[in-house]
N, C-alpha and C. Protein backbone atom coordinates (compact mmCIF):
# COMPACT_ATOMS: atom_id res chain seq x y z
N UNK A 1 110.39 -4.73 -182.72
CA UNK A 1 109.91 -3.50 -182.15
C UNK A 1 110.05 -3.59 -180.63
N UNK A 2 110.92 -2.44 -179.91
CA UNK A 2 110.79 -2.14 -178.61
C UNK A 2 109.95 -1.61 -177.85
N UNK A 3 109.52 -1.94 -176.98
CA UNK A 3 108.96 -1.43 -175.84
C UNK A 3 109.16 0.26 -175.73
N UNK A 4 110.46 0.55 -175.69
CA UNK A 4 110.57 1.61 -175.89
C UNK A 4 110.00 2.70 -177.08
N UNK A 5 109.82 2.08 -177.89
CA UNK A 5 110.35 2.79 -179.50
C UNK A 5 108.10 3.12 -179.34
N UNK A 6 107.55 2.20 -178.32
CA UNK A 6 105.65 2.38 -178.25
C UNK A 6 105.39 3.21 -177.12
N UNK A 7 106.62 3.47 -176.18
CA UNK A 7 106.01 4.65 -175.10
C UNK A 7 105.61 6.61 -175.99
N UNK A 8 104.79 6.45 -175.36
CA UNK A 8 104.97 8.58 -175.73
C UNK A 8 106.08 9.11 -174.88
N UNK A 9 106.54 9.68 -175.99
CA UNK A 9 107.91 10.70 -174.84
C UNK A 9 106.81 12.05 -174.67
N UNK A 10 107.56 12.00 -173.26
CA UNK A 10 106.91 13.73 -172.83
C UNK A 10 107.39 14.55 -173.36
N UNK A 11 106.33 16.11 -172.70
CA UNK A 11 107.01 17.01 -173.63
C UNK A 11 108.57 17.37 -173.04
N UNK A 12 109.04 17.75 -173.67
CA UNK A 12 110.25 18.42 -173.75
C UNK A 12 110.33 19.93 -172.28
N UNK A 13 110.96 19.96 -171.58
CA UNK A 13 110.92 21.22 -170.51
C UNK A 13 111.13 22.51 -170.81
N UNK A 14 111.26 22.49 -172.25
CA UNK A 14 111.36 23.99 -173.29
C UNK A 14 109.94 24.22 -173.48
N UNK A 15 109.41 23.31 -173.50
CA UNK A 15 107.67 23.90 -173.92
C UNK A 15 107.19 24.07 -172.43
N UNK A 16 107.38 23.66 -171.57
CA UNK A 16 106.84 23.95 -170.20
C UNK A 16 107.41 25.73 -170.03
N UNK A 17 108.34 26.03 -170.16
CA UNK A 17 109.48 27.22 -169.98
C UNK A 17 109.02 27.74 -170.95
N UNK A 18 108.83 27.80 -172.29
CA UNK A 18 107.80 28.40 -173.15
C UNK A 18 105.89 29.40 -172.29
N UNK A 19 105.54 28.23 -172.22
CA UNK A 19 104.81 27.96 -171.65
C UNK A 19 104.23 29.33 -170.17
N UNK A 20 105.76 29.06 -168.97
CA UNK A 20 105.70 30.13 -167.95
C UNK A 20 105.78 31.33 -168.59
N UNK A 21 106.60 31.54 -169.61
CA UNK A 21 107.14 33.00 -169.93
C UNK A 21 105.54 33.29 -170.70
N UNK A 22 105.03 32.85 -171.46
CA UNK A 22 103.72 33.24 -172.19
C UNK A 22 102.72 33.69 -171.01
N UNK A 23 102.46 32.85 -169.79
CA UNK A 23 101.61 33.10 -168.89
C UNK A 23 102.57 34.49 -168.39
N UNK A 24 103.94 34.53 -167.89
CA UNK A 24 104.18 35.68 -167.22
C UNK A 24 103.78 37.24 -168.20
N UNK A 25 103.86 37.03 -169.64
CA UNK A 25 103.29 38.00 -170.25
C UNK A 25 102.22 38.22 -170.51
N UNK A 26 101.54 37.77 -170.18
CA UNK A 26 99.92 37.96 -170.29
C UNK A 26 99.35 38.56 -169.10
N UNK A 27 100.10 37.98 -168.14
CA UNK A 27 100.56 38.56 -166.61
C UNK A 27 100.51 40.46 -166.33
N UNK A 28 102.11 40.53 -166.99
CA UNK A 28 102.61 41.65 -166.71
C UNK A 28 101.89 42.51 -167.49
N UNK A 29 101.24 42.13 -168.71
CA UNK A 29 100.63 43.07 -169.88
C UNK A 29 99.10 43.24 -169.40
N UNK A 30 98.78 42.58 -168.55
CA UNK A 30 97.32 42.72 -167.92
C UNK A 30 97.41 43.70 -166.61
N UNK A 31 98.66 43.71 -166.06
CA UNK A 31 99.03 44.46 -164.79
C UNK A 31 98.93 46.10 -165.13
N UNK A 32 100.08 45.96 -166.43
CA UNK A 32 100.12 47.30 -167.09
C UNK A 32 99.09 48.28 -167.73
N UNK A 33 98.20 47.39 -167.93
CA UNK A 33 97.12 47.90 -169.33
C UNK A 33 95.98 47.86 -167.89
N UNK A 34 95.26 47.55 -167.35
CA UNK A 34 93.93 47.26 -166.59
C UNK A 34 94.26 48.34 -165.39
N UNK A 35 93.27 49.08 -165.33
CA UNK A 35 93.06 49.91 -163.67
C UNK A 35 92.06 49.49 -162.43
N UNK A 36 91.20 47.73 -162.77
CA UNK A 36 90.63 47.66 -162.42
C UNK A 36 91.84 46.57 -161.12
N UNK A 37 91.53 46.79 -159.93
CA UNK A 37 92.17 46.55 -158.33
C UNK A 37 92.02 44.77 -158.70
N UNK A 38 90.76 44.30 -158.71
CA UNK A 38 90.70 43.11 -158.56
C UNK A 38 91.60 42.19 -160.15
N UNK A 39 91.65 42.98 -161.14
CA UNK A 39 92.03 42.35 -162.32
C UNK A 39 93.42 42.06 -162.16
N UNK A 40 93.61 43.60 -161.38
CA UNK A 40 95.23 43.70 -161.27
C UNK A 40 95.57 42.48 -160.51
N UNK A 41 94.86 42.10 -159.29
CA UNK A 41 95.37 41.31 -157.86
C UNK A 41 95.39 39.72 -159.15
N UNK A 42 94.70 39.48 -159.84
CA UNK A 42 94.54 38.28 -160.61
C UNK A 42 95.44 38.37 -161.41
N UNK A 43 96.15 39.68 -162.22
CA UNK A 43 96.95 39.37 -162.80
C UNK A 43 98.69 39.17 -162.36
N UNK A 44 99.02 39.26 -161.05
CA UNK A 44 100.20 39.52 -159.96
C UNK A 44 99.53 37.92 -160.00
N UNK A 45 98.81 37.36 -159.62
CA UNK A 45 98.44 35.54 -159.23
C UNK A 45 98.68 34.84 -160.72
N UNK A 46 99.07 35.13 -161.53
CA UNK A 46 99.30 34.43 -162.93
C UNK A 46 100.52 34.58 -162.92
N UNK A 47 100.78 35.79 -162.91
CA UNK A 47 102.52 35.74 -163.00
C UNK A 47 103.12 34.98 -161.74
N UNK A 48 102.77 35.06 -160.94
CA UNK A 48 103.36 34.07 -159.83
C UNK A 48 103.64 32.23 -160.25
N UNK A 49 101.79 32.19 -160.38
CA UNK A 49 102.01 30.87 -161.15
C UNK A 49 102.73 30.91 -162.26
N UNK A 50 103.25 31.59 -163.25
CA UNK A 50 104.06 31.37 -164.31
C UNK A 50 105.87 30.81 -163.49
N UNK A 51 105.97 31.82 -162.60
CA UNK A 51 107.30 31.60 -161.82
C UNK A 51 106.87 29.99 -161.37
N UNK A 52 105.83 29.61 -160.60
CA UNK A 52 106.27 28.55 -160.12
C UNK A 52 106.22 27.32 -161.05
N UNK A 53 105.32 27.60 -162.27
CA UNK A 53 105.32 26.46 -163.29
C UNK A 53 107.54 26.47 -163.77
N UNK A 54 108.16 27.65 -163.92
CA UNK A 54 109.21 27.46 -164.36
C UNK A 54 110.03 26.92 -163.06
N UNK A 55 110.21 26.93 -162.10
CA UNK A 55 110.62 26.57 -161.03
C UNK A 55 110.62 24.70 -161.01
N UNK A 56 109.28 24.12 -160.76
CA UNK A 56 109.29 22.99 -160.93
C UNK A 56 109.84 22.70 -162.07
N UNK A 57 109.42 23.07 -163.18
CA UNK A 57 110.54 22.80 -164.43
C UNK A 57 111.91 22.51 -164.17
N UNK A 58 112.63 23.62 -163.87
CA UNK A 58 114.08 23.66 -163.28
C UNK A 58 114.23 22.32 -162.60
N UNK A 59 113.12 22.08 -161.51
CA UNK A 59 113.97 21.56 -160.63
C UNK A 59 113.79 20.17 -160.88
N UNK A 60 112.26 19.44 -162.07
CA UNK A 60 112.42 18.95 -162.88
C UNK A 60 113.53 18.39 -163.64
N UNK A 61 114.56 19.50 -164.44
CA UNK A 61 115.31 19.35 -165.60
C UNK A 61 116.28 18.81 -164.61
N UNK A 62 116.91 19.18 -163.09
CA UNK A 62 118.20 19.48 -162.63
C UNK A 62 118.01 18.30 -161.62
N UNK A 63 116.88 17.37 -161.52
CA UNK A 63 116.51 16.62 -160.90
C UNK A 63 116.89 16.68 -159.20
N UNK A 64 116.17 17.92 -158.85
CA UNK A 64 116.32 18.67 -157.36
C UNK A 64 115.31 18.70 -156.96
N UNK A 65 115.00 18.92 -155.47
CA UNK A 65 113.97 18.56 -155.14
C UNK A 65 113.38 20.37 -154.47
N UNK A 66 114.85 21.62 -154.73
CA UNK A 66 114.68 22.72 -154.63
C UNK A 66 113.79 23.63 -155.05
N UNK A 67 113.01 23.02 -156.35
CA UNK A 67 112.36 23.82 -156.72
C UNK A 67 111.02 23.78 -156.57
N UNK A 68 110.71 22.43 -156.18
CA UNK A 68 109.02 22.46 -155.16
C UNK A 68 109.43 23.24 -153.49
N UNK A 69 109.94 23.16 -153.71
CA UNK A 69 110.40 23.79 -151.78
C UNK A 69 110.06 25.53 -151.82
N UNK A 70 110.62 25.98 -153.01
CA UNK A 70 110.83 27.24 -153.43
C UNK A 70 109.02 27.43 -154.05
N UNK A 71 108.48 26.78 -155.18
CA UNK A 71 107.12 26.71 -155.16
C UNK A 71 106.26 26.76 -153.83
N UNK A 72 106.31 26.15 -152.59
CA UNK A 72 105.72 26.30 -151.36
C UNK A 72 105.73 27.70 -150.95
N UNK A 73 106.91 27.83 -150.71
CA UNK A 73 107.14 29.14 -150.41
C UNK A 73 106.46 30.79 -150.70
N UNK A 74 106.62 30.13 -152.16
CA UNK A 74 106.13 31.34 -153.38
C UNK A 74 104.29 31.17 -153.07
N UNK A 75 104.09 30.10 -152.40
CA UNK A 75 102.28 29.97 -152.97
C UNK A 75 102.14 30.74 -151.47
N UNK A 76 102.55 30.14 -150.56
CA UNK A 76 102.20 31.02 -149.17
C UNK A 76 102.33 32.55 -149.23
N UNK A 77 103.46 32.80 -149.64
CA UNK A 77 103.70 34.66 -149.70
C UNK A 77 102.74 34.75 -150.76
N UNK A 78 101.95 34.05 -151.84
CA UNK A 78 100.52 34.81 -152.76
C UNK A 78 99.31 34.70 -151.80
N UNK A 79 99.44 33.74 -151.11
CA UNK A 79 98.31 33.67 -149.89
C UNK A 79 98.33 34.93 -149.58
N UNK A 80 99.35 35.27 -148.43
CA UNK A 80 99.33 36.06 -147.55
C UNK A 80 99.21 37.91 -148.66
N UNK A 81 99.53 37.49 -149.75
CA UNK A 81 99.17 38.74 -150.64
C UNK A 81 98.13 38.86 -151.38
N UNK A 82 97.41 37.81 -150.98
CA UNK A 82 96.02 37.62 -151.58
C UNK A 82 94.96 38.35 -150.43
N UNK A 83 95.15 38.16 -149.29
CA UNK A 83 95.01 38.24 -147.77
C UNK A 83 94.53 39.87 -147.90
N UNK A 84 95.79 40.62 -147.76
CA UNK A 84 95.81 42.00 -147.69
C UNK A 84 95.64 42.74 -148.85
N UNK A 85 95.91 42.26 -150.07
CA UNK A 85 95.39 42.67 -151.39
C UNK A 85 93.75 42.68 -151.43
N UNK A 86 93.10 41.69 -150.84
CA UNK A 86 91.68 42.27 -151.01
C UNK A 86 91.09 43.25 -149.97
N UNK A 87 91.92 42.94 -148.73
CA UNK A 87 91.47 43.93 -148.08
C UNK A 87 91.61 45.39 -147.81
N UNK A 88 92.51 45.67 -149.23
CA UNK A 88 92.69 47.04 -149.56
C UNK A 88 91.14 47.35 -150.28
N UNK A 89 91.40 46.42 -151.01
CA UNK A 89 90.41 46.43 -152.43
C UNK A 89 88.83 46.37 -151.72
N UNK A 90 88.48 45.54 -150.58
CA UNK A 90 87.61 45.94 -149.99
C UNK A 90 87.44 46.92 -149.22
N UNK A 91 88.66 47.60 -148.44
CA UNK A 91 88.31 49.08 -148.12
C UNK A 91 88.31 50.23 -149.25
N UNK A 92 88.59 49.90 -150.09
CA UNK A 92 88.23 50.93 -151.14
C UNK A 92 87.16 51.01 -152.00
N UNK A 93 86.58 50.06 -151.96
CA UNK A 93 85.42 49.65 -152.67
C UNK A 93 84.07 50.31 -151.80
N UNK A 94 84.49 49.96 -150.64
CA UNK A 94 83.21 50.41 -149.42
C UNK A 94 83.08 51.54 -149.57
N UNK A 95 84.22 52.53 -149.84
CA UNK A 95 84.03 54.26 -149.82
C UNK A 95 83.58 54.52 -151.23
N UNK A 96 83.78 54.15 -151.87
CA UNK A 96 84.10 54.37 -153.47
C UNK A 96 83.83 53.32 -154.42
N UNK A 97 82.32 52.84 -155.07
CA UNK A 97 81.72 51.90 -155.73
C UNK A 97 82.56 52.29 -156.83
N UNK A 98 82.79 51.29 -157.98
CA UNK A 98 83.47 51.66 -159.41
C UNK A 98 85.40 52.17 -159.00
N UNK A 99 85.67 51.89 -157.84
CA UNK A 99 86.98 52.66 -157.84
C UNK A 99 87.55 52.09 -158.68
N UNK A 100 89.10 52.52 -159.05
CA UNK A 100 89.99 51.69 -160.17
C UNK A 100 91.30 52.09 -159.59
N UNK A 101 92.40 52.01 -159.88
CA UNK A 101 93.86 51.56 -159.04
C UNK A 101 94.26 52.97 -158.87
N UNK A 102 93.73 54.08 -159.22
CA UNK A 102 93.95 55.29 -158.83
C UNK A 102 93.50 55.69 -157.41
N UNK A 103 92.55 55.45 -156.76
CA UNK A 103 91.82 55.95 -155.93
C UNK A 103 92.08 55.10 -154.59
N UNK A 104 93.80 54.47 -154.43
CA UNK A 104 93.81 53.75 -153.17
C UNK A 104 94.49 55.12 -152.20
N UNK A 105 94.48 56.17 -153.24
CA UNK A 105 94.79 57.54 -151.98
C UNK A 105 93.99 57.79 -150.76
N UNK A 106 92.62 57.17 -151.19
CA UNK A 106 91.47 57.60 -150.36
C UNK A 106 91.87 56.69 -149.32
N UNK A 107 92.67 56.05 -149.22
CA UNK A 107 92.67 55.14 -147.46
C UNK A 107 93.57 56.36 -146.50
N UNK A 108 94.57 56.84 -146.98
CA UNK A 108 95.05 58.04 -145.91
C UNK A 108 93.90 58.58 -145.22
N UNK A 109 95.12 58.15 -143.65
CA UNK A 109 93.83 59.11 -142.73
C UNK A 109 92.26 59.67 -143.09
């Protein structure tokens, strides 16, 4: 008996890639279906993380070091859309208790 033949093999990078696409639909189907501002902003932050779980994958499978570089990237631009995403959601909230993704008209002038 080998050494080899007693390690656990990992999973496979199809179940990771499985895996993003399930989170990106749970994602996009929560984006579509919910009117509530803050559910929405959480569900745009899942699908992101779904992109960057497949990304490291990639760059994982292709043994590159491109696809954490590209993950950095992607987490800063959710920062910075995390940033101004609430502060819609908090100026709309201040005028309008209970608002829902209809009522970001009320910020005009």
């Amino acid at each position: 008996m080998t050494l080899a033949s007693l390690s656990i093999n990992p999973l496979s990078p199809v179940w990771y890639l499985v895996l993003g696409a399930f989170l990106f639909t749970i994602g996009a189907v929560g984006l579509l279906i919910r009117r509530n501002p803050l559910v929405m902003l959480m569900c745009v932050e899942l699908m992101l993380n779904a992109v960057n779980l497949t990304f490291v994958t990639f760059g994982t499978m292709l043994n590159d070091i491109g696809g954490q570089v590209i993950v950095f990237f992607v987490l800063v631009v959710a920062a910075a859309e995390v940033v101004v995403g609430l502060a819609i959601i908090v100026a709309v909230s201040r005028r309008r208790p209970g608002a829902n993704a209809d009522d970001i008209s009320l910020l005009r002038g």
